[in-house]
PDB file of N, CA and C in Angstrom:
ATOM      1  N   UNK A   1     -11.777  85.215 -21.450  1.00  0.00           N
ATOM      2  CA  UNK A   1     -12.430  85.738 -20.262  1.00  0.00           C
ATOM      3  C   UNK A   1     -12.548  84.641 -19.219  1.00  0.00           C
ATOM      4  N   UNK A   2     -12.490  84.858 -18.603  1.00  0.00           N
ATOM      5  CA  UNK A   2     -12.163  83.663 -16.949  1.00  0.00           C
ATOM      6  C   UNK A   2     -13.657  83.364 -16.858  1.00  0.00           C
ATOM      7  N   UNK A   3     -14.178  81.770 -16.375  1.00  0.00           N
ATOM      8  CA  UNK A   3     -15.487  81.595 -16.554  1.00  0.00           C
ATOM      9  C   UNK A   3     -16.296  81.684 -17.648  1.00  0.00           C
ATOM     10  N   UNK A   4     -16.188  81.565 -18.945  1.00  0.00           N
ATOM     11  CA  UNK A   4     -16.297  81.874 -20.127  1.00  0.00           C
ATOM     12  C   UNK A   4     -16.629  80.424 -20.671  1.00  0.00           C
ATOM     13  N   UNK A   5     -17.052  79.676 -20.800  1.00  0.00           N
ATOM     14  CA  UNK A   5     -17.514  78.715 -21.526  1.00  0.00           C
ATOM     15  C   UNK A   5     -17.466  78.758 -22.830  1.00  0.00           C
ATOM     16  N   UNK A   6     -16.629  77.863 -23.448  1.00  0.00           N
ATOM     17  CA  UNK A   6     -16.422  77.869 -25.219  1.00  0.00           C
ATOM     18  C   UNK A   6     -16.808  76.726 -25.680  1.00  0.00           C
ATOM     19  N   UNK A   7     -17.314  76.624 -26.432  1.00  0.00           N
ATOM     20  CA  UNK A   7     -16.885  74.780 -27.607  1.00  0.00           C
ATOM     21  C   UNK A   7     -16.237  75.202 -28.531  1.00  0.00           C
ATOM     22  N   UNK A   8     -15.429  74.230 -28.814  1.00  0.00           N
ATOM     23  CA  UNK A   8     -14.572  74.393 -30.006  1.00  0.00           C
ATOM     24  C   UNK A   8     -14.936  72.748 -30.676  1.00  0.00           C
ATOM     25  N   UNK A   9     -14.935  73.027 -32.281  1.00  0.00           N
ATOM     26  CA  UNK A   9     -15.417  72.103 -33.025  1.00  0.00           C
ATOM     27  C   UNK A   9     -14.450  70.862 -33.104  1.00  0.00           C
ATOM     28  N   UNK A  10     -14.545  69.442 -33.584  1.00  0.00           N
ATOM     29  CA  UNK A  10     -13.813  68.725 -33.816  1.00  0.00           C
ATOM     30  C   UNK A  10     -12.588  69.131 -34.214  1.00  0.00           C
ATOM     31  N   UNK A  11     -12.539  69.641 -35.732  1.00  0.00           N
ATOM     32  CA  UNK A  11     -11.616  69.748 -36.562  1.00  0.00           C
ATOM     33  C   UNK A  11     -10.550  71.338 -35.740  1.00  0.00           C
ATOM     34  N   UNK A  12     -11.295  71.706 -35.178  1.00  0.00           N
ATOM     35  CA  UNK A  12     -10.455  72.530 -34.296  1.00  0.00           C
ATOM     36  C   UNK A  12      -9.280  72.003 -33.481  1.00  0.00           C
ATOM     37  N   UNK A  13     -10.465  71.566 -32.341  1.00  0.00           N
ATOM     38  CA  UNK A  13      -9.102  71.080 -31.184  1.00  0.00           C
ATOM     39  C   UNK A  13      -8.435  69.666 -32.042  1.00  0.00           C
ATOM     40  N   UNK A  14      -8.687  68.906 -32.949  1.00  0.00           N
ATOM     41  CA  UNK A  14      -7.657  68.178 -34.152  1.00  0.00           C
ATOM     42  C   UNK A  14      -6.480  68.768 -34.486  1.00  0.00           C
ATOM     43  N   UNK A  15      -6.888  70.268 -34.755  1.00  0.00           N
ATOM     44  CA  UNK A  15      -5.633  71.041 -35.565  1.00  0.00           C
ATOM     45  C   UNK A  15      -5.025  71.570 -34.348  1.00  0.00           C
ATOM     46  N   UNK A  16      -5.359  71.891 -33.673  1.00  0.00           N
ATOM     47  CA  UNK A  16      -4.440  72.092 -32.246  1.00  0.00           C
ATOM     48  C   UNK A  16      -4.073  71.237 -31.767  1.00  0.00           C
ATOM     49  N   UNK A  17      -4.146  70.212 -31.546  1.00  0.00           N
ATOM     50  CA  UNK A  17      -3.798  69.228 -30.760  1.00  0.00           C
ATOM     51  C   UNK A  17      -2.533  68.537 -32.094  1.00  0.00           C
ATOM     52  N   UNK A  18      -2.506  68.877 -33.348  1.00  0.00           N
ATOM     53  CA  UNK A  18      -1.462  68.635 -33.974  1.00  0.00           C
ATOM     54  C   UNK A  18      -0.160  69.227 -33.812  1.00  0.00           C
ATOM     55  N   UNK A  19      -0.849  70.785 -33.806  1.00  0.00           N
ATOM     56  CA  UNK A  19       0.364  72.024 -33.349  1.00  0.00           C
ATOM     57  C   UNK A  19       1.370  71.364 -32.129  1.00  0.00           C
ATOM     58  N   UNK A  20       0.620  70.820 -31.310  1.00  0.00           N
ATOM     59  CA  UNK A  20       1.647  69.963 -30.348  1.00  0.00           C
ATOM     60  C   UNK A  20       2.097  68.648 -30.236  1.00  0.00           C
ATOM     61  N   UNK A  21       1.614  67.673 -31.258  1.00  0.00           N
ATOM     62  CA  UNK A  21       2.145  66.685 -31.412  1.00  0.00           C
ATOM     63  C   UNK A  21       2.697  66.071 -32.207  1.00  0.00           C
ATOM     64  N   UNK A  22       2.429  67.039 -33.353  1.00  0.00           N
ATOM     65  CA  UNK A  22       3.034  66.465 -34.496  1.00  0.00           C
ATOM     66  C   UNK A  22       4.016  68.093 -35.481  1.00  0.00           C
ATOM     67  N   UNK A  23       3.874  69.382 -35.263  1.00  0.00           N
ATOM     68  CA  UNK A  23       4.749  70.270 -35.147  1.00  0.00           C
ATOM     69  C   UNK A  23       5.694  70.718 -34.137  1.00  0.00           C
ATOM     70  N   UNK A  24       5.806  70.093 -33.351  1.00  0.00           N
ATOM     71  CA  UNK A  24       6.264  70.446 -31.675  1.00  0.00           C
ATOM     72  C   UNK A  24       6.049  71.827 -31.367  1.00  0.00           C
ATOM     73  N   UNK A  25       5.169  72.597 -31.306  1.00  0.00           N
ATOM     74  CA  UNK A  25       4.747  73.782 -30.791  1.00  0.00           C
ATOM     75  C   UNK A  25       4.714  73.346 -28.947  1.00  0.00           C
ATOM     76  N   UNK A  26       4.796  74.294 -27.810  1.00  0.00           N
ATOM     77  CA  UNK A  26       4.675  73.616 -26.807  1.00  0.00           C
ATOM     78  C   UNK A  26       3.208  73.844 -26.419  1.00  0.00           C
ATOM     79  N   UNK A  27       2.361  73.270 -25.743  1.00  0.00           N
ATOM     80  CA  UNK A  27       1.295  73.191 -24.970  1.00  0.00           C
ATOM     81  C   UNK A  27       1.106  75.076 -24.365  1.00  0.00           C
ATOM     82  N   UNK A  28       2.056  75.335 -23.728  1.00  0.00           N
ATOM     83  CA  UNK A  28       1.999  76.666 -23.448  1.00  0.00           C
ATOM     84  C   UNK A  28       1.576  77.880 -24.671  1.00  0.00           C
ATOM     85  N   UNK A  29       2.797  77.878 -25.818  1.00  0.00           N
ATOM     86  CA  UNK A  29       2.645  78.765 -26.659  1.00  0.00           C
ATOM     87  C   UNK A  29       1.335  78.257 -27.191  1.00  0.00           C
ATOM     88  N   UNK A  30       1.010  77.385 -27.692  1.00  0.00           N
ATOM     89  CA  UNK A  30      -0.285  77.742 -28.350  1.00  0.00           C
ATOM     90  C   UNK A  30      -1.380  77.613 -27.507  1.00  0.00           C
ATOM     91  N   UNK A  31      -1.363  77.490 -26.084  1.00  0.00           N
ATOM     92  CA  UNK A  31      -2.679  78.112 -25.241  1.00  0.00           C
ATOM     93  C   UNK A  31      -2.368  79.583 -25.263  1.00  0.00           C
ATOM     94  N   UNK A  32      -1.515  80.078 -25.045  1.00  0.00           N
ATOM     95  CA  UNK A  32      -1.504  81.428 -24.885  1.00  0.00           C
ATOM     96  C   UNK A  32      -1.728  82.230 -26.214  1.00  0.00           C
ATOM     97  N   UNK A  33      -1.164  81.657 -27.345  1.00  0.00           N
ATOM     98  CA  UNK A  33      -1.814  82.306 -28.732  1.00  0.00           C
ATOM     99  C   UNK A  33      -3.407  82.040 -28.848  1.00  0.00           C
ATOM    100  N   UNK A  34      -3.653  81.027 -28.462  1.00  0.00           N
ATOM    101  CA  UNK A  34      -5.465  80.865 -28.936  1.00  0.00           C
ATOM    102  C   UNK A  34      -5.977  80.944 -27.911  1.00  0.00           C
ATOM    103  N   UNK A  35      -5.611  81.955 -26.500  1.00  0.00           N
ATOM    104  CA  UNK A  35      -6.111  82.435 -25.284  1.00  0.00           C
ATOM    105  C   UNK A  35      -7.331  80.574 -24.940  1.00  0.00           C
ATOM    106  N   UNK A  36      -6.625  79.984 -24.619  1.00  0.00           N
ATOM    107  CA  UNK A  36      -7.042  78.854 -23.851  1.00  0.00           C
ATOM    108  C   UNK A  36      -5.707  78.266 -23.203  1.00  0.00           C
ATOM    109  N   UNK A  37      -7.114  77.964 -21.952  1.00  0.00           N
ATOM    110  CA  UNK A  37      -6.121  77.529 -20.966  1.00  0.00           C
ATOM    111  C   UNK A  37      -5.131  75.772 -20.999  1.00  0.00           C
ATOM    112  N   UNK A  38      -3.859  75.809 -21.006  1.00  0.00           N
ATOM    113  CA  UNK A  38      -2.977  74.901 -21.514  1.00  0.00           C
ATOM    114  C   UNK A  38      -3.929  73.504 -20.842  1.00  0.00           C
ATOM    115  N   UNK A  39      -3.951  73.532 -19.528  1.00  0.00           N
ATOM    116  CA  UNK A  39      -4.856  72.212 -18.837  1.00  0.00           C
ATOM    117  C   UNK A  39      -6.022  71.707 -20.196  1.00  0.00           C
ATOM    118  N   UNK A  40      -6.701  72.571 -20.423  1.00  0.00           N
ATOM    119  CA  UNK A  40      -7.610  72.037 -21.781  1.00  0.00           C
ATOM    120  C   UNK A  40      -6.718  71.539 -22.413  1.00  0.00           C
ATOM    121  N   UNK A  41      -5.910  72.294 -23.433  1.00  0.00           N
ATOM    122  CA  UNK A  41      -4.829  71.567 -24.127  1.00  0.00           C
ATOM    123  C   UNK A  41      -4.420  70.018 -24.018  1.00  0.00           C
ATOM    124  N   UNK A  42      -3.806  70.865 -22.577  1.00  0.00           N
ATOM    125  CA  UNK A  42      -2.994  68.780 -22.367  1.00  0.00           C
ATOM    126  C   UNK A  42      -4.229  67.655 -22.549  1.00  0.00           C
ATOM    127  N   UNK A  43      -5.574  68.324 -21.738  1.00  0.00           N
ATOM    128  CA  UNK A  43      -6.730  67.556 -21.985  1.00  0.00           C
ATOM    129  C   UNK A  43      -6.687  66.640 -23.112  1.00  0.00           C
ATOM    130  N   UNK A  44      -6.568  67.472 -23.867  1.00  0.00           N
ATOM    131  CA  UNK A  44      -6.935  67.216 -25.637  1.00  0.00           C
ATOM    132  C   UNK A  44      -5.719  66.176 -25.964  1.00  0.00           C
ATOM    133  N   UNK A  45      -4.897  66.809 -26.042  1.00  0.00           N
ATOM    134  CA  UNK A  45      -3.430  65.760 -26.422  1.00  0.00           C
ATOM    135  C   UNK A  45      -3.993  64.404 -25.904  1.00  0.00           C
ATOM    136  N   UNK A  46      -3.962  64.145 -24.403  1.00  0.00           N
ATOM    137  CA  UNK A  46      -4.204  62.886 -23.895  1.00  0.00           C
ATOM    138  C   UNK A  46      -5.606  62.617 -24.589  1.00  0.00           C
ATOM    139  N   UNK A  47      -6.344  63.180 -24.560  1.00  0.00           N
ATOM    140  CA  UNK A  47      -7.936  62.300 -24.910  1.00  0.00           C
ATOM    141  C   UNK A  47      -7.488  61.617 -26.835  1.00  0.00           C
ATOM    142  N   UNK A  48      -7.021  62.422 -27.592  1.00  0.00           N
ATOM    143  CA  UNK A  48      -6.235  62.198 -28.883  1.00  0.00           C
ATOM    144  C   UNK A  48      -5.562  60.955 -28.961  1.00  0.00           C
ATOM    145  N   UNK A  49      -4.123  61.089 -27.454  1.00  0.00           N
ATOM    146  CA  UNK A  49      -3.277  60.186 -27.863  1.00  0.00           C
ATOM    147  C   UNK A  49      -4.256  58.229 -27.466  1.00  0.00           C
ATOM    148  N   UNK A  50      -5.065  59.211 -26.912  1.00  0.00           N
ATOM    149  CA  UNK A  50      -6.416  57.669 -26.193  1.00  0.00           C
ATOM    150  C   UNK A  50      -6.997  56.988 -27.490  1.00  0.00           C
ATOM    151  N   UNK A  51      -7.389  57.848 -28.131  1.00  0.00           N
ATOM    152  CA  UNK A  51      -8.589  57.908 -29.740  1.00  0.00           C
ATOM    153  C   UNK A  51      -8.122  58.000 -30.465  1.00  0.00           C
ATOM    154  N   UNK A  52      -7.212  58.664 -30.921  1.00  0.00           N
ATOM    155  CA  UNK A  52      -6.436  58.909 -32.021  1.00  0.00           C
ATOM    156  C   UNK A  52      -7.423  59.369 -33.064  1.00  0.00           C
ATOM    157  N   UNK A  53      -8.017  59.354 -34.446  1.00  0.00           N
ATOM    158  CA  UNK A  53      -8.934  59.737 -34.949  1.00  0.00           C
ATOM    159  C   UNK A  53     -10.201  59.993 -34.476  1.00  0.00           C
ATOM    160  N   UNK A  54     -10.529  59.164 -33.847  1.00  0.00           N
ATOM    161  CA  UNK A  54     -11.720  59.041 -32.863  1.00  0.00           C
ATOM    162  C   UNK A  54     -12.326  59.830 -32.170  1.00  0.00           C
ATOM    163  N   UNK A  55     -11.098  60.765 -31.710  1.00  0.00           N
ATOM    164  CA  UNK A  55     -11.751  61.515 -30.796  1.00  0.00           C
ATOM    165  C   UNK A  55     -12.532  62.571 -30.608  1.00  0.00           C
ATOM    166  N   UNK A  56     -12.998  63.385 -29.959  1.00  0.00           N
ATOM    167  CA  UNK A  56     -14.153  64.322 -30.185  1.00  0.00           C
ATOM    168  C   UNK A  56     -15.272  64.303 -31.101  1.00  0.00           C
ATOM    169  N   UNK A  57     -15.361  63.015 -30.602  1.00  0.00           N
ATOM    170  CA  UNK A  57     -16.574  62.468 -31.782  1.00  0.00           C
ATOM    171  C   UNK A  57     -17.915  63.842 -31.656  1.00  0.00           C
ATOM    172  N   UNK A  58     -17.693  64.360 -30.941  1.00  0.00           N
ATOM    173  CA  UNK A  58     -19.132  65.711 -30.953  1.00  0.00           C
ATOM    174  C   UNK A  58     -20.217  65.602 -29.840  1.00  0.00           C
ATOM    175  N   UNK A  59     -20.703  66.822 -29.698  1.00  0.00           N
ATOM    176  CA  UNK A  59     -22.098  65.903 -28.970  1.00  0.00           C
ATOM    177  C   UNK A  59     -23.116  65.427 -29.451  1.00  0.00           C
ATOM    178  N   UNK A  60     -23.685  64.157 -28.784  1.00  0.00           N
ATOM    179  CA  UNK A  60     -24.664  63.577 -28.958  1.00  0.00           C
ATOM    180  C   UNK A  60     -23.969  61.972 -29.839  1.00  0.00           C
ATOM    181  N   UNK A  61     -22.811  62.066 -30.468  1.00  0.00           N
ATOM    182  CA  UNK A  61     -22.237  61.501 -31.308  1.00  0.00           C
ATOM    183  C   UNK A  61     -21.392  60.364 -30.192  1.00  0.00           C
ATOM    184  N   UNK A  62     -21.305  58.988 -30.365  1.00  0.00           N
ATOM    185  CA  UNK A  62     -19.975  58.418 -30.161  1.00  0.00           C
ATOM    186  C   UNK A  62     -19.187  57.748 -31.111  1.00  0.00           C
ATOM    187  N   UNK A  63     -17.750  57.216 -30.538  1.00  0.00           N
ATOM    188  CA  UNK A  63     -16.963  56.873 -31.026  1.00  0.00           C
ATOM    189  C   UNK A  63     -17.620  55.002 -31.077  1.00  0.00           C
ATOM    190  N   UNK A  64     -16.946  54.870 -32.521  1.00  0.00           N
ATOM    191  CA  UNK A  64     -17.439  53.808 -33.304  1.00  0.00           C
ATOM    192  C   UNK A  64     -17.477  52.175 -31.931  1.00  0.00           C
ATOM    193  N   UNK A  65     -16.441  52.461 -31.315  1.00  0.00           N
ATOM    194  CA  UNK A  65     -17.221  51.022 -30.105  1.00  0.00           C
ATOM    195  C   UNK A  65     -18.022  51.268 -29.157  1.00  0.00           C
ATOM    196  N   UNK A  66     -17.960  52.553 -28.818  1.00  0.00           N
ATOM    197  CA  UNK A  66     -19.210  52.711 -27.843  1.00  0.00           C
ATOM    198  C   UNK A  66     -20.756  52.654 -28.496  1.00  0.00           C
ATOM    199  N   UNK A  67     -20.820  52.767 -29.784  1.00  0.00           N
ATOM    200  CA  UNK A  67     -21.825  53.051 -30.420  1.00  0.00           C
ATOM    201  C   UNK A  67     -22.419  51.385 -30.491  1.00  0.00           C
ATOM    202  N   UNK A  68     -21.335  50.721 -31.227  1.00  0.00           N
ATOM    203  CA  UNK A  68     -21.568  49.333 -31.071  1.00  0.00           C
ATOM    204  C   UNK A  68     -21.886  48.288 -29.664  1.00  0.00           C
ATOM    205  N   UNK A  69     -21.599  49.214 -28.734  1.00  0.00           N
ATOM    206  CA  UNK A  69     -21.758  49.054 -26.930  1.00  0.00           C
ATOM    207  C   UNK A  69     -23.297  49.183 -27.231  1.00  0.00           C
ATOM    208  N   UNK A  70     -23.390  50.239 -27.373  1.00  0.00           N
ATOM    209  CA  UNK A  70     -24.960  50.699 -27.054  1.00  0.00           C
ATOM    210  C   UNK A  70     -25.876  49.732 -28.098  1.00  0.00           C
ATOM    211  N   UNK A  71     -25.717  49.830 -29.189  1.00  0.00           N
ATOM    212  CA  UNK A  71     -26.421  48.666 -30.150  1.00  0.00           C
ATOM    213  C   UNK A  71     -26.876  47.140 -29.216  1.00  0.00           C
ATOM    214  N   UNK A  72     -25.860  46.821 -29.092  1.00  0.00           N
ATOM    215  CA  UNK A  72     -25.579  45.622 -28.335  1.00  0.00           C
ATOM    216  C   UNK A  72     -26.180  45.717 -27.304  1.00  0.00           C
ATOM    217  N   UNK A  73     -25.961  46.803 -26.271  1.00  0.00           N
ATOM    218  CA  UNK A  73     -27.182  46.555 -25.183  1.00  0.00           C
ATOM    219  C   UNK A  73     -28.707  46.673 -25.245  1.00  0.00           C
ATOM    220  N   UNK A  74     -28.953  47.248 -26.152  1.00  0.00           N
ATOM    221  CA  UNK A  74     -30.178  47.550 -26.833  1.00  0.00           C
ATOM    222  C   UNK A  74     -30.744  46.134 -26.728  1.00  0.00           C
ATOM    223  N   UNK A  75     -30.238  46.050 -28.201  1.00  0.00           N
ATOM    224  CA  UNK A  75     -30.224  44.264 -28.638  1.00  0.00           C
ATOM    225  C   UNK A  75     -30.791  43.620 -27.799  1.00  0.00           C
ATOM    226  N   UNK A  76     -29.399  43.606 -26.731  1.00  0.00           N
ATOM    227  CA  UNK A  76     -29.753  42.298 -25.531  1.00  0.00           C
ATOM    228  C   UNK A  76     -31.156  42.935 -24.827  1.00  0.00           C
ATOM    229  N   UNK A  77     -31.491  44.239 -24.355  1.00  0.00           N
ATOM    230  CA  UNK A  77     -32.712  44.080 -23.872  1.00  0.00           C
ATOM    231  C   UNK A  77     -34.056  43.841 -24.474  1.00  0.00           C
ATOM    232  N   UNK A  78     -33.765  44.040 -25.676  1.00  0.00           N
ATOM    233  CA  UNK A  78     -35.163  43.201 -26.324  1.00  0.00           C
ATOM    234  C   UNK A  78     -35.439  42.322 -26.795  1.00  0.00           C
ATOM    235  N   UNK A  79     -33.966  41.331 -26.689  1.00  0.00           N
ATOM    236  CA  UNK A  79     -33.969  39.987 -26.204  1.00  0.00           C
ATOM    237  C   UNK A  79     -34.586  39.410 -25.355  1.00  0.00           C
ATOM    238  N   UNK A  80     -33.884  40.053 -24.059  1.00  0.00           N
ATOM    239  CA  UNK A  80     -34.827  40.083 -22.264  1.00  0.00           C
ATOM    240  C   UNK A  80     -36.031  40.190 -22.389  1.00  0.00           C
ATOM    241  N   UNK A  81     -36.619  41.217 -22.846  1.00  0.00           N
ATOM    242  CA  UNK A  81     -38.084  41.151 -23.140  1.00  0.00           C
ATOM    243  C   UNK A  81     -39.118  40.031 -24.276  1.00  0.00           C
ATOM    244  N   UNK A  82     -38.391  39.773 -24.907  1.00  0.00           N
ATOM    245  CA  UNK A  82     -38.629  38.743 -25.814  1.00  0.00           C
ATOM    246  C   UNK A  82     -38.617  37.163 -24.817  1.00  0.00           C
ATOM    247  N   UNK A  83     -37.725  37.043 -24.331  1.00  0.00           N
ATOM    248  CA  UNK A  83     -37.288  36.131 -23.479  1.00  0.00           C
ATOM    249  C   UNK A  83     -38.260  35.980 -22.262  1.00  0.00           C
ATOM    250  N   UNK A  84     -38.891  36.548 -21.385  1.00  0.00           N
ATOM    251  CA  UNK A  84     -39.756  37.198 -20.170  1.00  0.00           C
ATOM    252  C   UNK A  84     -41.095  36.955 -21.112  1.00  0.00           C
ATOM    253  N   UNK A  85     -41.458  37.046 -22.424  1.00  0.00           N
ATOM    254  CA  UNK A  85     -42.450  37.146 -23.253  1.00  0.00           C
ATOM    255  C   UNK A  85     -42.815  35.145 -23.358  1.00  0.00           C
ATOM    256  N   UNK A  86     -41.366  34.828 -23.843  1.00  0.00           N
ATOM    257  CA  UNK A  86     -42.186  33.542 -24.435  1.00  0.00           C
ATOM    258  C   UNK A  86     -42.253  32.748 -23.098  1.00  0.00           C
ATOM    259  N   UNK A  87     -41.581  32.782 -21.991  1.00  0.00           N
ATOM    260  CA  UNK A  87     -41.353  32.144 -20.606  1.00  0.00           C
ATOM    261  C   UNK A  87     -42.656  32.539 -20.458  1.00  0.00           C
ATOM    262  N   UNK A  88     -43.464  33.373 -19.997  1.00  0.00           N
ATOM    263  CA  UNK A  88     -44.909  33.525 -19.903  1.00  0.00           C
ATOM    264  C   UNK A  88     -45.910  32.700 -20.680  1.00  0.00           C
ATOM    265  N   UNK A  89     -45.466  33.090 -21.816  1.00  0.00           N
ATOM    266  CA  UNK A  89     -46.425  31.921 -22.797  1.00  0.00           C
ATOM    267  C   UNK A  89     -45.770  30.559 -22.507  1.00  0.00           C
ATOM    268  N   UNK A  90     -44.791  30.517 -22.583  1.00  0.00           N
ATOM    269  CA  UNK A  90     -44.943  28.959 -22.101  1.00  0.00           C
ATOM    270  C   UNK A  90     -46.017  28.064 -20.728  1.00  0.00           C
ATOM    271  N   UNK A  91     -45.351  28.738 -20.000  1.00  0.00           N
ATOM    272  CA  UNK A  91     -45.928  28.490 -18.494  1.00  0.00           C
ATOM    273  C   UNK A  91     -47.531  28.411 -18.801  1.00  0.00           C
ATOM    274  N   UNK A  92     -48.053  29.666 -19.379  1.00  0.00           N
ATOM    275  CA  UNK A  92     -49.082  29.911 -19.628  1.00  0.00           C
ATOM    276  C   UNK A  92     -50.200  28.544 -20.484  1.00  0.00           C
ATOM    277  N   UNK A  93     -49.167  28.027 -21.595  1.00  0.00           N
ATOM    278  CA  UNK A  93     -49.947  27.477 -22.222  1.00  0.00           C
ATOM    279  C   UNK A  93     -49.656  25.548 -21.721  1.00  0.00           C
ATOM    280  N   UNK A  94     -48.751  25.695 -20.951  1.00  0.00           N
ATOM    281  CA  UNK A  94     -48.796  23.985 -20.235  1.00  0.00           C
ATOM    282  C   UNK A  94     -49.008  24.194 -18.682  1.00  0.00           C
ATOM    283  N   UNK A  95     -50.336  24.259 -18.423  1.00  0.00           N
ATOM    284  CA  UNK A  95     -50.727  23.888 -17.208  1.00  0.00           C
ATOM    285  C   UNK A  95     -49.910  22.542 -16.769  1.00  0.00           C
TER     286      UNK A  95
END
């Protein structure tokens, strides 16, 4: 249906996105068999050939370096705050 909003699960667009890259099905025939539009498709192929396993990590979910991104910035800001913490006490305690 046009305007129709779907999700489709990991292991889904995985197995489709095989149908075209690794069975040579074309991008066309299997949008038109699983009534989605091919642009999604190619979507998928490219975001795949980017990630390769990785990809469609889900929502709410990331892929294993962004996750380690976010750790890491974490980290560093409660470092910063740690850091801003003892600089106070220092100052603080040598008049």
């Amino acid at each position: 249906m046009a305007g129709e909003c779907r999700n489709y699960d990991r292991a889904f667009k995985l197995e489709t996105v095989r149908l075209i890259t690794e069975q040579g099905c074309s991008a066309s025939s299997v949008a038109r068999d699983l009534g989605i539009h091919e642009s999604v498709l190619r979507r998928w192929v490219k975001k795949y050939q980017e990630d390769g396993e990785h990809s469609f990590p889900g929502k709410g979910h990331l892929k294993p370096e962004d996750e380690e991104l976010r750790r890491l910035r974490r980290r560093n800001a409660e470092l910063g705050d740690c850091s801003k913490t003892f600089t106070a006490f220092i100052c603080c305690s040598h008049p």
